[in-house]
Protein backbone atom coordinates (compact mmCIF):
# COMPACT_ATOMS: atom_id res chain seq x y z
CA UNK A 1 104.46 111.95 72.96
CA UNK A 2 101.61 110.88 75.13
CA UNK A 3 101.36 106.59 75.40
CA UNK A 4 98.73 104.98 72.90
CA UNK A 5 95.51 104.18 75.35
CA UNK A 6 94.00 101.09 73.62
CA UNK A 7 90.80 98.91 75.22
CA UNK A 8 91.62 96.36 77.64
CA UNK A 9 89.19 94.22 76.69
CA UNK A 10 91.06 93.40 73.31
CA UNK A 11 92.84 90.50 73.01
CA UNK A 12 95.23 92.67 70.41
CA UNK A 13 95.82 95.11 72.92
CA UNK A 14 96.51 92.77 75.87
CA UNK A 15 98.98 90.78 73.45
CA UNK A 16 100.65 93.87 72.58
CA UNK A 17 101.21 95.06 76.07
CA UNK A 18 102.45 91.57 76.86
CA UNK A 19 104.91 92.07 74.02
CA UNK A 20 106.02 95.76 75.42
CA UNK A 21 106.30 94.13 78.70
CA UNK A 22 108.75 90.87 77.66
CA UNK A 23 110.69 93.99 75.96
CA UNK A 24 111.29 96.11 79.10
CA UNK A 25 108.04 98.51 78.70
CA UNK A 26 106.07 99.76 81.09
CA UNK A 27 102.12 99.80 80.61
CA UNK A 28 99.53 101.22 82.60
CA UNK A 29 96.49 98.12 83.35
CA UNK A 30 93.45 99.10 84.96
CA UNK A 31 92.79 97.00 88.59
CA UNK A 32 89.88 96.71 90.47
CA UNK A 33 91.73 98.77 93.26
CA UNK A 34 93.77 101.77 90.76
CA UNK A 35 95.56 101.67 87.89
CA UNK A 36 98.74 99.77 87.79
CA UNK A 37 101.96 101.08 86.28
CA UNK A 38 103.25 97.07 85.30
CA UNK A 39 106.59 96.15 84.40
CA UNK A 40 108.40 92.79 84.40
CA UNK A 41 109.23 91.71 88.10
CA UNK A 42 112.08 90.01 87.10
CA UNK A 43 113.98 92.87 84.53
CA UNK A 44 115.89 95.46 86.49
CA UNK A 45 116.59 98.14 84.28
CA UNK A 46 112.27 97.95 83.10
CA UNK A 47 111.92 98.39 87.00
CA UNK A 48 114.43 101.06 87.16
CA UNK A 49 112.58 102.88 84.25
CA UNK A 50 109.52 102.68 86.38
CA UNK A 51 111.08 103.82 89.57
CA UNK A 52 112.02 106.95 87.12
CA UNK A 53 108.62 107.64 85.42
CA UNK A 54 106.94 107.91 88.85
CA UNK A 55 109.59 109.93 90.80
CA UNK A 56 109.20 106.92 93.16
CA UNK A 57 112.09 106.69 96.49
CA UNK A 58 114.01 103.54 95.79
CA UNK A 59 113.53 101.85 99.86
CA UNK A 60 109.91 102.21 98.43
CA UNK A 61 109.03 98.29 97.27
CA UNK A 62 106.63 97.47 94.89
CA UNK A 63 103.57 94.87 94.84
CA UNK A 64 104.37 91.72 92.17
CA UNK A 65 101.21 90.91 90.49
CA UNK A 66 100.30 87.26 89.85
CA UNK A 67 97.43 85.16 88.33
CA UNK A 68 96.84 83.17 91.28
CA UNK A 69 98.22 80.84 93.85
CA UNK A 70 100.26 78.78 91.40
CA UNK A 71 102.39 81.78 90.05
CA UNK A 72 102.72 83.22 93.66
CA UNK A 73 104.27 79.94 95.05
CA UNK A 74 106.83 80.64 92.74
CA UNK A 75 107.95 83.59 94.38
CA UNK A 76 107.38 83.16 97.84
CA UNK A 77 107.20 80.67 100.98
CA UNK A 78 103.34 79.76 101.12
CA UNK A 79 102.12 78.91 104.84
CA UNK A 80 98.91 77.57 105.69
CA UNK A 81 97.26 80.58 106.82
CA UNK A 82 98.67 82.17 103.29
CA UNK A 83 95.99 79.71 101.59
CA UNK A 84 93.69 80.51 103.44
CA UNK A 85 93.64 84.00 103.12
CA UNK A 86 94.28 83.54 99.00
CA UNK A 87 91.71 81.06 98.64
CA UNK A 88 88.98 83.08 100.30
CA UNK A 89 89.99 86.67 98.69
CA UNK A 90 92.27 86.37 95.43
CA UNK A 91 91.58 87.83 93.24
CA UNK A 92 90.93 90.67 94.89
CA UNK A 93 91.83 93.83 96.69
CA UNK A 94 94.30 91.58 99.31
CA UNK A 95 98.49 92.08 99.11
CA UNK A 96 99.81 89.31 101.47
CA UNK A 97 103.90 89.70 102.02
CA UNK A 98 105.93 86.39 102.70
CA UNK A 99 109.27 85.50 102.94
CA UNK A 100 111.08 85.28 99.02
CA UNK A 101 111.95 82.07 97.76
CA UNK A 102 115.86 82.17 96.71
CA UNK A 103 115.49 81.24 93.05
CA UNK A 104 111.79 84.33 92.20
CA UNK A 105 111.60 85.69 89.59
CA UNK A 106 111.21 89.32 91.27
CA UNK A 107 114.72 91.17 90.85
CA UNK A 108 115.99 92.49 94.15
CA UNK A 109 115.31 96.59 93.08
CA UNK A 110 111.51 95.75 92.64
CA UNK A 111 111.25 94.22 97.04
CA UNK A 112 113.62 97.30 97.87
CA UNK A 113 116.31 94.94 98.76
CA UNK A 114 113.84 93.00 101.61
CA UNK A 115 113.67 89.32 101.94
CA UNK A 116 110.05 89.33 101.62
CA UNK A 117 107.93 90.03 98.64
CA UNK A 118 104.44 91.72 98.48
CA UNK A 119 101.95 89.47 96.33
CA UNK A 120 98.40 90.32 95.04
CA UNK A 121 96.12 88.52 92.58
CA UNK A 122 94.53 91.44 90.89
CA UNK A 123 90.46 90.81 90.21
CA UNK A 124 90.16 92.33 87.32
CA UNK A 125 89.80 90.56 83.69
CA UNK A 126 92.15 92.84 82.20
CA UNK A 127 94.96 92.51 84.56
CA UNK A 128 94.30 88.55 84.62
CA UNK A 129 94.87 88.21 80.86
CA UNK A 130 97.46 90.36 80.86
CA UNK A 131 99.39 88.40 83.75
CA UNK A 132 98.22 84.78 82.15
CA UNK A 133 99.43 86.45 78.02
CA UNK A 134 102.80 87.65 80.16
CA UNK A 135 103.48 84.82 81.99
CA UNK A 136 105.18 85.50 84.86
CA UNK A 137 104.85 88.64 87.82
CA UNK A 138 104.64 92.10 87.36
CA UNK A 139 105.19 95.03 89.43
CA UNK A 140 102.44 97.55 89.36
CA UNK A 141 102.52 100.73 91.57
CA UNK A 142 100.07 102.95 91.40
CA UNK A 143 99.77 104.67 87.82
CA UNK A 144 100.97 108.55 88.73
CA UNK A 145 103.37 110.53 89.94
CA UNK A 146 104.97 109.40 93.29
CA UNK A 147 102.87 110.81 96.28
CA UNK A 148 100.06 112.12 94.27
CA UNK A 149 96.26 110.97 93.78
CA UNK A 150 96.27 107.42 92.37
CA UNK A 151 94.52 107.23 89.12
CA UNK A 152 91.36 105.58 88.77
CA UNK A 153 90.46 105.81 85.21
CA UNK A 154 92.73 105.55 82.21
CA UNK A 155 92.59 109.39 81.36
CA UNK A 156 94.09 110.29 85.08
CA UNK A 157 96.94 107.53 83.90
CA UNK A 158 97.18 109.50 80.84
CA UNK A 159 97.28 112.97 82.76
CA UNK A 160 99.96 112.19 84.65
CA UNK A 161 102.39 109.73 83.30
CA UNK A 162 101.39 109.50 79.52
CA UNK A 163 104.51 110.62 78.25
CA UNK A 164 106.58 108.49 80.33
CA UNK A 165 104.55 104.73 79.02
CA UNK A 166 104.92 102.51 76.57
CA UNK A 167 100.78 101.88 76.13
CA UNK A 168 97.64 102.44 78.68
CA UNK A 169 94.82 99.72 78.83
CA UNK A 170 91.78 101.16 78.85
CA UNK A 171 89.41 99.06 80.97
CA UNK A 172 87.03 101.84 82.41
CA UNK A 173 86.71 103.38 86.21
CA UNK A 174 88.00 101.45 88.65
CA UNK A 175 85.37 99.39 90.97
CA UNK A 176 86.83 99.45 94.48
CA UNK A 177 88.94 103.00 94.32
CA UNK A 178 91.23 102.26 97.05
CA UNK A 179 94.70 100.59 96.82
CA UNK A 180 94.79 96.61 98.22
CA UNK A 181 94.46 95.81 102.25
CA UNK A 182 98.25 95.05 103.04
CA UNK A 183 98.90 91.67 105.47
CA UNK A 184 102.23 90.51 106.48
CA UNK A 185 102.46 86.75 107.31
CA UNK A 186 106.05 86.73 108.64
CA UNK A 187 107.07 85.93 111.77
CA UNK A 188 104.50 83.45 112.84
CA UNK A 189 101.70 86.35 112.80
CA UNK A 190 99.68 88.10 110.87
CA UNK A 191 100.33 92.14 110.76
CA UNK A 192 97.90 94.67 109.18
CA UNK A 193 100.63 97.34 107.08
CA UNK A 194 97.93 99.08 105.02
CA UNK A 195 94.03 99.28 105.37
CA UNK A 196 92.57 98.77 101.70
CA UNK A 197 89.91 97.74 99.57
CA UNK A 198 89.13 94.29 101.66
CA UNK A 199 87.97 95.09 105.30
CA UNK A 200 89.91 93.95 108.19
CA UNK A 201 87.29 92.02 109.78
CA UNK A 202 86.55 89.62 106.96
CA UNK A 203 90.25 89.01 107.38
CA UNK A 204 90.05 88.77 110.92
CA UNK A 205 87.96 86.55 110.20
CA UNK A 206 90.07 83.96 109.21
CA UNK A 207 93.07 85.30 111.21
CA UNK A 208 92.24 86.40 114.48
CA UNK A 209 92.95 89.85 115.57
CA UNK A 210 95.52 91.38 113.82
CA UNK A 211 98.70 93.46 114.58
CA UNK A 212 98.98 96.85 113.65
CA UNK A 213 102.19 98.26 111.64
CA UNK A 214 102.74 101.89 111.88
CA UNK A 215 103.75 104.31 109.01
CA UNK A 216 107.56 104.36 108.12
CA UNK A 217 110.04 105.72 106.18
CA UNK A 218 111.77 102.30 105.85
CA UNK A 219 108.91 100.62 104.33
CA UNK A 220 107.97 96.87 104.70
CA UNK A 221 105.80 96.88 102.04
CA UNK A 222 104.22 99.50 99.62
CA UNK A 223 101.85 102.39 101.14
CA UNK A 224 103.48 102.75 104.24
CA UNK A 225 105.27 106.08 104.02
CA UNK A 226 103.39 108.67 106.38
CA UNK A 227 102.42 111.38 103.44
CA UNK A 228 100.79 109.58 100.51
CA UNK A 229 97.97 110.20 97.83
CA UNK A 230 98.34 113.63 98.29
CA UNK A 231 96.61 116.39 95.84
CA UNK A 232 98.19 119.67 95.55
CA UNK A 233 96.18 121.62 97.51
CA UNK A 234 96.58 121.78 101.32
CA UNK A 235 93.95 119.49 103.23
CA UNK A 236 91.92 119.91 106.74
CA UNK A 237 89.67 116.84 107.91
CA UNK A 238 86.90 116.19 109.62
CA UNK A 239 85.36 119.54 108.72
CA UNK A 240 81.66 120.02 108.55
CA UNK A 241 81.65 123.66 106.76
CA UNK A 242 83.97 125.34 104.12
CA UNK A 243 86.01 128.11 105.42
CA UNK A 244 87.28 130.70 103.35
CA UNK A 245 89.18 129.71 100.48
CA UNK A 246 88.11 126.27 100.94
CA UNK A 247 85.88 123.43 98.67
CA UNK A 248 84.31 120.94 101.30
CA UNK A 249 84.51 117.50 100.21
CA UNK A 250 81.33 115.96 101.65
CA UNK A 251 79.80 112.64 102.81
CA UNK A 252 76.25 111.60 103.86
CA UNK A 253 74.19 114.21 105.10
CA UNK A 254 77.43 116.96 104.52
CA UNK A 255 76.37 118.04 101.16
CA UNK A 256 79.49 119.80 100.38
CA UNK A 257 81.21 121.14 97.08
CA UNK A 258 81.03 117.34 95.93
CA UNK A 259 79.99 114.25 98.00
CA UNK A 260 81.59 110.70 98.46
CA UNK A 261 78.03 109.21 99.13
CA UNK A 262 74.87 111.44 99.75
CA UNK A 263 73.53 107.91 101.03
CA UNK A 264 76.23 107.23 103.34
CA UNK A 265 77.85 104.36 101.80
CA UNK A 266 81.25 103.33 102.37
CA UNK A 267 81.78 101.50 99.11
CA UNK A 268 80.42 104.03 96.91
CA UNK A 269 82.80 106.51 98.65
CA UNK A 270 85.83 104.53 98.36
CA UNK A 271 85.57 103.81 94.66
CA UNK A 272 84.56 107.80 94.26
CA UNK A 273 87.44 109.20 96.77
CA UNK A 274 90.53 109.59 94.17
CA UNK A 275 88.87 110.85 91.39
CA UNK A 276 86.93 113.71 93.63
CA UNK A 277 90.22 114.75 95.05
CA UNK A 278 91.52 115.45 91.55
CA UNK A 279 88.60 117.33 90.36
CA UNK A 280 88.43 119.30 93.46
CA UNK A 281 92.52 119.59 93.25
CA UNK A 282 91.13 121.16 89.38
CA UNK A 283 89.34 123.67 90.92
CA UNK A 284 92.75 125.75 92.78
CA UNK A 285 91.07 126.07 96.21
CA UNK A 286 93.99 127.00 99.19
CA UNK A 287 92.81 123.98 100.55
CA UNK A 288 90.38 121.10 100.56
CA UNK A 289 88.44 120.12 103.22
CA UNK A 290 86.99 117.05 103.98
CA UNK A 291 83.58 115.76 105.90
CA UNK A 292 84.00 113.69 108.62
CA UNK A 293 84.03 109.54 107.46
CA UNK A 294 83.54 106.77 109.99
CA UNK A 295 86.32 104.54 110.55
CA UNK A 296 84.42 101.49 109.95
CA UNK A 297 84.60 98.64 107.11
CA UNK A 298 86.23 100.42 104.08
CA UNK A 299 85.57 103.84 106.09
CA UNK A 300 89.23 102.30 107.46
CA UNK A 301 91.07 102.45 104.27
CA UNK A 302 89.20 105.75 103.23
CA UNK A 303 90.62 107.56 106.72
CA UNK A 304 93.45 105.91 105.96
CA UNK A 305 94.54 107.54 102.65
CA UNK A 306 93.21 111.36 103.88
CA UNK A 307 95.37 111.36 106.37
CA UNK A 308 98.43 110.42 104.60
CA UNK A 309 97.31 113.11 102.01
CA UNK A 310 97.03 115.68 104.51
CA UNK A 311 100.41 114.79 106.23
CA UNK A 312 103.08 117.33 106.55
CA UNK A 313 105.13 117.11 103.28
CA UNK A 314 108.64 117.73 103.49
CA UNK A 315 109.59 120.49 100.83
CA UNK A 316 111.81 120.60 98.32
């Protein structure tokens, strides 16, 4: 039986979900980044469940969600630089990952067994309310099958997970598109692990140049493993015509079967890039080819994720 999708802008609904969650649920909440599949931080077996429902590898750690800077001190060790980067970006579409406090409320499956802990403040009302009505962190991977297209509306949740949830939150298409910009602050220095929805130079910004983290399959934090956000169909990049068999995912002046932005703009193709790989997934082609993007301000996190999707994927 497919999960009950109620509005997220209902204070009903986000009490209910609160309720699901105290019990060991998992909901899906709509982000500004994708939708979240949250369960309590702190229970192990809810995290287990959720580990389950997405097919997800267990060295795979998962982002706790917080309402702010209050709730994350409770989990982690908070340098300077820490509230600096929170104070100019939360919430928002930033995951910082500091050392974990000895006493968090984050149970040791959820950080993969790593003395660190990956933090965001989600900016979206829903999520807020939800996180302020709960109480305390959540974990919230990406709403959908391990490896596959993250969801960016509540019927892609609904698609792909609907029978494994307790309840979906309904709170519309997502505004940024692209999972969270990933900074680790251990070690003295600050470490770029994932290019996301906040570009690296307004964090540079305030950090300095940052280090660069490679893919892994011993991930540091979520969004590191090599093939990611992957549709089912085969993918070739930086293509400017279809060959046969083909749909051409455009951009700019590449028209192609769809188009991230027939203007060019990053932003627009960011918060359009998921949901245009599913409906061009929809379609069957052999493969799906995809217009050249320029690795520039989001164009970063949007290069990003294609080339994870068109990794080599081990098989079965």
């Amino acid at each position: 039986m497919t999960a009950p999708v109620l509005p997220a802008d209902s204070p009903e609904a986000i009490a209910r979900a609160a309720a699901l969650l105290r019990e060991g649920g998992l909901v899906a909440m709509p982000t500004e980044t994708v939708y979240g599949l949250a369960a309590d931080a702190g229970n192990a077996a809810a995290v287990a469940r959720l580990y389950a429902a997405k097919g997800r590898p267990r060295f795979n750690p998962l982002i706790a969600h917080v309402s702010g800077i209050a709730m994350a001190k409770r989990l982690v060790e908070w340098p300077a630089l820490a509230d600096a980067l929170a104070s100019a970006f939360w919430p928002g579409p930033l995951t910082l990952v500091l050392p974990k406090l000895a006493d968090a409320p984050v149970c040791d499956l959820a950080n993969a067994g790593l003395d660190s802990v990956a933090i965001r403040a989600p900016g979206h009302a829903a999520a807020q309310a939800l996180l302020t009505a709960f109480g305390g962190p959540l974990v919230a991977p990406s709403a959908n099958p391990s490896g596959g297209v993250s969801p960016t509306t509540a019927a892609h949740v609904s698609d792909g997970l609907g029978e494994m949830l307790d309840l979906i939150l309904d709170g519309g298409p997502c505004t940024v598109g692209v999972e969270s910009t990933v900074i680790a602050l251990l070690d003295g220095r600050a470490t770029l692990l994932r290019p996301g929805g906040l570009e690296r130079d307004r964090i540079e910004a305030i950090t300095g140049p940052l280090a660069i983290a490679g893919h892994s399959d011993a991930p540091a934090s979520p969004g590191m493993l090599a093939s990611h956000y992957a549709p089912g169909a085969a993918m070739r990049l930086n293509a400017t015509v279809a060959q046969a068999g083909e749909l051409l995912l455009g951009f700019g002046p590449i028209a192609g079967d769809l188009n991230l932005s027939p203007t060019g703009d990053l932003a627009e193709a960011a918060a359009r890039l998921f949901a245009a790989l599913r409906e061009m997934d929809a379609a069957g082609p052999k493969l799906i080819a995809v217009a050249p993007i320029p690795d520039e301000g989001l164009g970063e996190a949007i290069n990003d994720r294609l080339q994870r999707a068109a990794a080599p994927r081990e098989m079965p």
